[in-house]
N, C-alpha and C. Protein backbone atom coordinates (compact mmCIF):
# COMPACT_ATOMS: atom_id res chain seq x y z
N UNK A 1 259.03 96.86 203.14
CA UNK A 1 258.14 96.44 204.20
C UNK A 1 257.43 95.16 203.79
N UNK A 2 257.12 94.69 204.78
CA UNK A 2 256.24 93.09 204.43
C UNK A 2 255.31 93.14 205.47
N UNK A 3 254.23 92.19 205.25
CA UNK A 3 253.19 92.03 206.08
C UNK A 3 252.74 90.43 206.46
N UNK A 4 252.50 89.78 207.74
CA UNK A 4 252.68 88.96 208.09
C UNK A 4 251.10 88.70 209.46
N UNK A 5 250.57 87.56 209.59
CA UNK A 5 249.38 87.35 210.53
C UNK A 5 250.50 88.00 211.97
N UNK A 6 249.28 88.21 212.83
CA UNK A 6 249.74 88.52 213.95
C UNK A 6 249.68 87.08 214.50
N UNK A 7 250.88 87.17 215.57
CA UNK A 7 250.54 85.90 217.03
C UNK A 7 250.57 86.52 218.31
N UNK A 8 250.24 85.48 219.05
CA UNK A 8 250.01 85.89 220.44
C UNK A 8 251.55 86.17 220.75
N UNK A 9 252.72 85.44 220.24
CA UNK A 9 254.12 85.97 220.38
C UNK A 9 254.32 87.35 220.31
N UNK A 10 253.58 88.54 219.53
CA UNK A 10 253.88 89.98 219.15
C UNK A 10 253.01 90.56 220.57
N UNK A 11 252.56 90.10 221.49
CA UNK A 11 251.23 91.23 222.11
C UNK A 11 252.18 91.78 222.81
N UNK A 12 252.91 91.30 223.67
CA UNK A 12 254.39 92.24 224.56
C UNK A 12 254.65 93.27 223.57
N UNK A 13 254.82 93.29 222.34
CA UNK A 13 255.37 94.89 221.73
C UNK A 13 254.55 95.71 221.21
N UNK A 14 253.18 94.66 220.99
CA UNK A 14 252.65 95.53 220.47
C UNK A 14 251.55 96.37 221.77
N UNK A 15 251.58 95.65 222.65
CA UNK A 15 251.04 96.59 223.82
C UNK A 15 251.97 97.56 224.66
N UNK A 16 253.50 97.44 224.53
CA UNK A 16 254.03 98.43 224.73
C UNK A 16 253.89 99.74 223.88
N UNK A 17 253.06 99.37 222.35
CA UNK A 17 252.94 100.91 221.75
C UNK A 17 251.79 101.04 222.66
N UNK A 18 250.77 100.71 222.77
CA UNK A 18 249.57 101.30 223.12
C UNK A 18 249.65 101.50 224.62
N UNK A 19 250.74 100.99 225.16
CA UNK A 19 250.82 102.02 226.53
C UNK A 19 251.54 103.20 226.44
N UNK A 20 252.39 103.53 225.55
CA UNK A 20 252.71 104.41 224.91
C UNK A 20 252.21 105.64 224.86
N UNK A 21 251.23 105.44 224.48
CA UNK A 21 249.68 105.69 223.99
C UNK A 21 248.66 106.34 225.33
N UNK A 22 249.11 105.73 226.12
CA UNK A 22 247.97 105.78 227.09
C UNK A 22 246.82 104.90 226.44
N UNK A 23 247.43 103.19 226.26
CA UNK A 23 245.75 103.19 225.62
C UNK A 23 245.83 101.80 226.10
N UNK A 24 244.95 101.25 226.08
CA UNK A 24 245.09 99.77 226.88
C UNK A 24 244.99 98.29 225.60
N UNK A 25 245.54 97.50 225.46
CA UNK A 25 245.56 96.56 224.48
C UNK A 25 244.83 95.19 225.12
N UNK A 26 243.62 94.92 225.09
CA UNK A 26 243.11 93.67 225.83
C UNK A 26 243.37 92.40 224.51
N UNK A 27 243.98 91.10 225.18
CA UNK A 27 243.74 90.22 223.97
C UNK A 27 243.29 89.47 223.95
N UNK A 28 242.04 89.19 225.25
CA UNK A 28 240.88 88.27 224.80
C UNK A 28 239.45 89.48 223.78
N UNK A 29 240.43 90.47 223.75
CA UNK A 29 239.54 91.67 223.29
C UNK A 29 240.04 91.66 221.27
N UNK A 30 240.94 90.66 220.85
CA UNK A 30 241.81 91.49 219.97
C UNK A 30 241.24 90.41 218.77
N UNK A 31 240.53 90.82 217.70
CA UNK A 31 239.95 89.81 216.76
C UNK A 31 241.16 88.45 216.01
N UNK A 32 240.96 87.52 215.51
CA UNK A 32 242.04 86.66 215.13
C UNK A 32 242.31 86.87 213.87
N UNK A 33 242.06 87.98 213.39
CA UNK A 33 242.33 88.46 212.28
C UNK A 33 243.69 89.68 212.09
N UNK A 34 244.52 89.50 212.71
CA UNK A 34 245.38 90.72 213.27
C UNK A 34 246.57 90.39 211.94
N UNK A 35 247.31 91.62 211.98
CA UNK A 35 248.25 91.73 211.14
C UNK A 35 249.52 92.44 211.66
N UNK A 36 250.42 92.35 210.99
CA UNK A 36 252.11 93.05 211.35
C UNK A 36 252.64 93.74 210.41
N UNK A 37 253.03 94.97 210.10
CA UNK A 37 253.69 95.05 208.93
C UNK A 37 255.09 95.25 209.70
N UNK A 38 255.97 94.96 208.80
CA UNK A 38 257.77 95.09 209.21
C UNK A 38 258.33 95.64 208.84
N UNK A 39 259.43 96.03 208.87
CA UNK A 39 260.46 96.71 208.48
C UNK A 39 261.98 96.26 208.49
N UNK A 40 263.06 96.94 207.86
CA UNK A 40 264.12 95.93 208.62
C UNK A 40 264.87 96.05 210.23
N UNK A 41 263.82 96.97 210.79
CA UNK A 41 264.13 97.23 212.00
C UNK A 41 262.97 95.85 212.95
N UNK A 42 261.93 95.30 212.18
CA UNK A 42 261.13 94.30 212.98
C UNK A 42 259.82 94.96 212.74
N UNK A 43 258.70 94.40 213.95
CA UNK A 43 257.63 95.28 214.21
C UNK A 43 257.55 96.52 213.50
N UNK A 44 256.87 96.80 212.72
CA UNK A 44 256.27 98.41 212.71
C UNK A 44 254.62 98.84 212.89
N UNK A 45 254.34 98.09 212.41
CA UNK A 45 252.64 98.35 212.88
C UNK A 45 251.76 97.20 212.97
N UNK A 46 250.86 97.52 213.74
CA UNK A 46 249.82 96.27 213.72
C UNK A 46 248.41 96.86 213.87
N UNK A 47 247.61 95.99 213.22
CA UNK A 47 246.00 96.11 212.86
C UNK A 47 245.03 94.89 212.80
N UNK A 48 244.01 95.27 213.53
CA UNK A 48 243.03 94.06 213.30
C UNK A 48 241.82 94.68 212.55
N UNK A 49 241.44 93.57 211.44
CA UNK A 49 240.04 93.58 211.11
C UNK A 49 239.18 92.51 211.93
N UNK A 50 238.16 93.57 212.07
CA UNK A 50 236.61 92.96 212.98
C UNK A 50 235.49 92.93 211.75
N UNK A 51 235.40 92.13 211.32
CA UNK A 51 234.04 91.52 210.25
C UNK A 51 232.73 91.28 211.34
N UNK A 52 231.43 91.35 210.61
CA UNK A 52 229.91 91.00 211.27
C UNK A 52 229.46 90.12 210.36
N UNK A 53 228.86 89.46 210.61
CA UNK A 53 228.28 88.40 209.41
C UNK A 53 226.85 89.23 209.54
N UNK A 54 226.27 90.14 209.91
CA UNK A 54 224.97 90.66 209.81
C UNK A 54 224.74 91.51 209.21
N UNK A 55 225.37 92.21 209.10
CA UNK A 55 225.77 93.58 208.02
C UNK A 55 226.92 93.67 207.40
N UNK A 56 226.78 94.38 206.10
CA UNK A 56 228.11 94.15 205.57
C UNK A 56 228.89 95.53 205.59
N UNK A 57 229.73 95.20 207.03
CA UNK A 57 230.61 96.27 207.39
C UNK A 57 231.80 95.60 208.14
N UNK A 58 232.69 96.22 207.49
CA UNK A 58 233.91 96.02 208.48
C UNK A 58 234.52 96.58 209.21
N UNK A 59 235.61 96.14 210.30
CA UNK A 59 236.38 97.38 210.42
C UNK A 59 238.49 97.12 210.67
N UNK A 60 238.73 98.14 210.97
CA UNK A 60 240.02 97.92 210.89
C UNK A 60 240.34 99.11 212.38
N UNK A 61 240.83 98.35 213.29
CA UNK A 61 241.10 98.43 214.23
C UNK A 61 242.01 98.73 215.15
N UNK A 62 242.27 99.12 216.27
CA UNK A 62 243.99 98.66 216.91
C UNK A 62 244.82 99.02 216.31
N UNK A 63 245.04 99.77 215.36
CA UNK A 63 246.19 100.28 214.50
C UNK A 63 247.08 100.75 215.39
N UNK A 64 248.04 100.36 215.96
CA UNK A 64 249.49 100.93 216.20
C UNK A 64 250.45 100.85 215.52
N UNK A 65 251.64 101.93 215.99
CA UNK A 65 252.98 101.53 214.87
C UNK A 65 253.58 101.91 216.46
N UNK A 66 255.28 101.59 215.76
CA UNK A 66 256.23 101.85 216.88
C UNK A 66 256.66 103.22 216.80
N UNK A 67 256.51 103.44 218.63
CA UNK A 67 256.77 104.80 218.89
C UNK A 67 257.87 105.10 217.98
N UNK A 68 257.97 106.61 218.03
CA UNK A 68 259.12 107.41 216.99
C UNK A 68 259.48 107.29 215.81
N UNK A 69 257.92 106.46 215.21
CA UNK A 69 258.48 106.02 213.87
C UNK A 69 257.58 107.29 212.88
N UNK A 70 257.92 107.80 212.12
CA UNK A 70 257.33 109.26 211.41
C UNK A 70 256.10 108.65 210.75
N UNK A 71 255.83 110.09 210.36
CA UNK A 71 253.99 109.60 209.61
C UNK A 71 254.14 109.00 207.66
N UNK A 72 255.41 109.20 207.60
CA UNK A 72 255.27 108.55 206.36
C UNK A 72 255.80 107.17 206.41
N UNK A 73 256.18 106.37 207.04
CA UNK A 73 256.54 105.29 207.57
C UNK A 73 254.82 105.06 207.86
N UNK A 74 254.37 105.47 208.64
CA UNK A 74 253.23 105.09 209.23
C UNK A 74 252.26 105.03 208.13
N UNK A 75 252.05 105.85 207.15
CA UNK A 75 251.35 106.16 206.15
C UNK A 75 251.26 104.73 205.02
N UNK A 76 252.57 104.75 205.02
CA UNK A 76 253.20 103.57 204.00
C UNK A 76 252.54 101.96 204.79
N UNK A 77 252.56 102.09 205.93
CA UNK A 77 252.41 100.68 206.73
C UNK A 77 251.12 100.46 206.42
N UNK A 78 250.10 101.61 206.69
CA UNK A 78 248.63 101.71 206.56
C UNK A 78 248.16 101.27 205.05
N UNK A 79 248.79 101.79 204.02
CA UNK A 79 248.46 101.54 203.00
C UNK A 79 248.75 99.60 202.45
N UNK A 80 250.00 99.47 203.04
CA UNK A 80 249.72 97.80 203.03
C UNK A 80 248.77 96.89 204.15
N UNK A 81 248.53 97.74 205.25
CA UNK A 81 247.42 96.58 205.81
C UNK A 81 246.20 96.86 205.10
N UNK A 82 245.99 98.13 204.44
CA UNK A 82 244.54 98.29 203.95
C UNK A 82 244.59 97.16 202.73
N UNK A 83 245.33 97.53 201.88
CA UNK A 83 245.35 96.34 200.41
C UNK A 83 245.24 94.59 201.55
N UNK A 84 246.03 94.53 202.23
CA UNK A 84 245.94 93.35 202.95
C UNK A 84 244.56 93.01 203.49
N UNK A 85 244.05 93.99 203.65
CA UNK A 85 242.28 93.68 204.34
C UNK A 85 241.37 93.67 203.77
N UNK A 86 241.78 94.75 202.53
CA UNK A 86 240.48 95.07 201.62
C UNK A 86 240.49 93.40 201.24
N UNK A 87 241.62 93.14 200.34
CA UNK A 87 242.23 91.61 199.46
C UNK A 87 241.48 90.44 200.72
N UNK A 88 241.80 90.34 201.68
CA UNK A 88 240.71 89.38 202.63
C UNK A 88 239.49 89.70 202.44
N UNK A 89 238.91 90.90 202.93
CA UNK A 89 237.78 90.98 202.67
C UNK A 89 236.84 90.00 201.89
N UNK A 90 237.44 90.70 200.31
CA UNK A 90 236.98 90.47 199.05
C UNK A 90 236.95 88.80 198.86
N UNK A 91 237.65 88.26 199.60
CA UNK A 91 237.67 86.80 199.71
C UNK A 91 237.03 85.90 200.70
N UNK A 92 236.05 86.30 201.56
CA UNK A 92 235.53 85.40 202.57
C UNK A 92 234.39 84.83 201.91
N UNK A 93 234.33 83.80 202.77
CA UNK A 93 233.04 83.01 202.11
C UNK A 93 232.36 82.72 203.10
N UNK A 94 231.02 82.79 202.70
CA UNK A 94 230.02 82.11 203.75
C UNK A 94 230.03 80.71 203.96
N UNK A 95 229.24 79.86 204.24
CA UNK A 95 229.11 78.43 204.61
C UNK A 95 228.78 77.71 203.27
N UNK A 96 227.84 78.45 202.25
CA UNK A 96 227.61 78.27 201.32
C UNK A 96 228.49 78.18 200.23
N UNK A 97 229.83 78.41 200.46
CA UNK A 97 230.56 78.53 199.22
C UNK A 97 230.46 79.92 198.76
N UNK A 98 229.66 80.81 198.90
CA UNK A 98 229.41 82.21 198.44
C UNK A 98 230.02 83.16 198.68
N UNK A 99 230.36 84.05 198.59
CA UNK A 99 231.53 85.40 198.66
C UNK A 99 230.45 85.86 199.69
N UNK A 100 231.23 86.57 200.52
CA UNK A 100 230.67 87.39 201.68
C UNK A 100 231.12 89.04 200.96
N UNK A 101 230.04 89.62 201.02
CA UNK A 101 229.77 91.04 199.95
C UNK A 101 229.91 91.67 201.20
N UNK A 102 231.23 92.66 201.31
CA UNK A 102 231.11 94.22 202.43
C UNK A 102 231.30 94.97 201.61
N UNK A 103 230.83 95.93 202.03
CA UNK A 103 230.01 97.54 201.21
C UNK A 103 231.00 98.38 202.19
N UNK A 104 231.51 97.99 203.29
CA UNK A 104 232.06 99.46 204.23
C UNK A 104 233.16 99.39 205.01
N UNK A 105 234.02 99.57 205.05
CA UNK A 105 235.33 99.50 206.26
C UNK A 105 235.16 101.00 206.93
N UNK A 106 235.16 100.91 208.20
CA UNK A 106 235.28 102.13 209.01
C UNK A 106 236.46 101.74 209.76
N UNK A 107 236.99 103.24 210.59
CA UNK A 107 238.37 102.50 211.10
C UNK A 107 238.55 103.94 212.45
N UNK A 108 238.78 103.64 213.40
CA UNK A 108 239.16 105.21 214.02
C UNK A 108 240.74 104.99 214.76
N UNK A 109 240.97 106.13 213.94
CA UNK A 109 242.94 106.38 213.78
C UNK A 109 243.05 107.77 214.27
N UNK A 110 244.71 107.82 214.49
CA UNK A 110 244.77 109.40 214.97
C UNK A 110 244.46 110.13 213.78
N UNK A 111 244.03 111.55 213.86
CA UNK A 111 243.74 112.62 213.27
C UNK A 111 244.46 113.23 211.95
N UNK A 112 245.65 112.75 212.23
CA UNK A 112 246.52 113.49 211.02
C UNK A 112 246.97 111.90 210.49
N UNK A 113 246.96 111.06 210.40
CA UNK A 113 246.73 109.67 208.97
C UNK A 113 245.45 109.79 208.79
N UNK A 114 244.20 110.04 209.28
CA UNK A 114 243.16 110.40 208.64
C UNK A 114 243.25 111.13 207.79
N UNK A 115 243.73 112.26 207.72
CA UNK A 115 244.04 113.65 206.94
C UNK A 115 244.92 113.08 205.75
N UNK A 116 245.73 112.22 206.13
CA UNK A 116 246.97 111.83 205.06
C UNK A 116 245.78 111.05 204.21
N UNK A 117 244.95 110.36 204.79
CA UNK A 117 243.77 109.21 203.88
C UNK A 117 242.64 109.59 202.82
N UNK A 118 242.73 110.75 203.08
CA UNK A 118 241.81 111.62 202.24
C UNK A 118 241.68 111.32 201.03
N UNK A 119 242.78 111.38 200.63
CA UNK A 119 243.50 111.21 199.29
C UNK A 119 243.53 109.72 198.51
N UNK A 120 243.05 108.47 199.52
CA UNK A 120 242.91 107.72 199.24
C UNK A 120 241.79 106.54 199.00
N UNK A 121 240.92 108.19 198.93
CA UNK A 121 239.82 107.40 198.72
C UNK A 121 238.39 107.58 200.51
N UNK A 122 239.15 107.64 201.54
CA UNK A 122 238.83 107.26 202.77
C UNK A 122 237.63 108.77 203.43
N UNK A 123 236.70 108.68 203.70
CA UNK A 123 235.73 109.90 203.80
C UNK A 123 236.01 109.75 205.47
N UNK A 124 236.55 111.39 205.71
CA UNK A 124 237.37 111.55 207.35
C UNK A 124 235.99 112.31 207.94
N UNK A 125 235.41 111.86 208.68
CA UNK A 125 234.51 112.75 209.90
C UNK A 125 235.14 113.68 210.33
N UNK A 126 234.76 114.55 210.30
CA UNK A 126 235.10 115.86 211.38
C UNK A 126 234.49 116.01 212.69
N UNK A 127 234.18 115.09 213.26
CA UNK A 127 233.57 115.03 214.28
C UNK A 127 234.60 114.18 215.20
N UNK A 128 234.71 115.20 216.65
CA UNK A 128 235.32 114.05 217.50
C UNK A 128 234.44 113.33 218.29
N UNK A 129 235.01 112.29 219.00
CA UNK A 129 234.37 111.04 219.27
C UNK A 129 235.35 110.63 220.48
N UNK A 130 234.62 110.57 221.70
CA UNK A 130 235.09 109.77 222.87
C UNK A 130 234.77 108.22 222.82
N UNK A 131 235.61 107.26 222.93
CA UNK A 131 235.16 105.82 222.87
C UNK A 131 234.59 104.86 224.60
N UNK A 132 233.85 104.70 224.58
CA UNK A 132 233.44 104.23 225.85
C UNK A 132 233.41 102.93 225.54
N UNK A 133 233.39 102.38 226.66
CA UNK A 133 233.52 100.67 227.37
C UNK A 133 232.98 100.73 228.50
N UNK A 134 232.31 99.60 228.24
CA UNK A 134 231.50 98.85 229.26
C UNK A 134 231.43 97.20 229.22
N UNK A 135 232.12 96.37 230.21
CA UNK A 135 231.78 94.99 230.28
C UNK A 135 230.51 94.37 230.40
N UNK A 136 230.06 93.55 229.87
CA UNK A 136 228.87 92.40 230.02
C UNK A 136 229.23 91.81 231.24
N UNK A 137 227.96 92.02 231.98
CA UNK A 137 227.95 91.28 232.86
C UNK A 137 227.13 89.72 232.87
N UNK A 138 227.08 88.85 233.56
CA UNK A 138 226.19 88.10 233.14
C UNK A 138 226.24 87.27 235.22
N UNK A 139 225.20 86.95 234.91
CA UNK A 139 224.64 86.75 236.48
C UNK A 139 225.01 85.04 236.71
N UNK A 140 225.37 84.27 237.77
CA UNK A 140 226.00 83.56 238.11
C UNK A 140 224.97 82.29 238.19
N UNK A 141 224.57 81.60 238.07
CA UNK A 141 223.60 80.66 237.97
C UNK A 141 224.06 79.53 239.20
């Protein structure tokens, strides 16, 4: 497997997983930090990290893989975008020349690669969680 930046060229496949899914893929919604991992079949998964410059937390996002692909395939993909994000992470800099210090990656994935993550370090909530959305509005001047 290899891992590669995402482009706006991948959003056709990679929003066919997440309709898949039942899930909707917006990409003025999708951080420019996105990733691909491959296979020799192409596409296999994709992930974005969302950084804050206000707190030092990150996250890792949007995780899809391609339908019908098993959880150790999936498992394996996860474990190279994480080294791929943590390894960015650990490397941003502020304006100053200074390392940008994160203390936290949170991430919300299906239920059973959580379970597989355990093991890697990753502390799984047992709590479920509905995700809500709501647009900004902003008034017309």
């Amino acid at each position: 497997m290899t891992i590669r930046s995402y482009t706006p060229a991948d959003f056709a496949t990679v929003e066919q997983w997440a309709k898949a899914r039942n899930m909707a893929l917006i990409p003025q919604l999708l951080s420019p930090n996105g990733f691909i991992v491959e296979d020799e079949e192409g596409p296999l998964a994709a992930a974005w990290c969302y950084i804050t410059f206000d707190c030092p937390r990150a996250s890792i996002d949007d995780f899809y893989g391609r339908p019908g692909v098993d959880g150790i395939q999936l498992l394996k993909a996860w474990r190279i975008l994480e080294s791929t994000i943590f390894s960015f992470l650990r490397n941003l800099e502020h304006c100053q020349g200074q390392r940008v210090r994160y203390a936290v990656v949170i991430s919300f994935i299906d239920e059973r690669l959580a379970e597989s993550l355990k093991g890697l370090g990753w502390f799984v909530s047992q709590k479920k969680f509905t995700q809500i959305i709501k647009p900004i509005t902003y008034e017309s001047s």
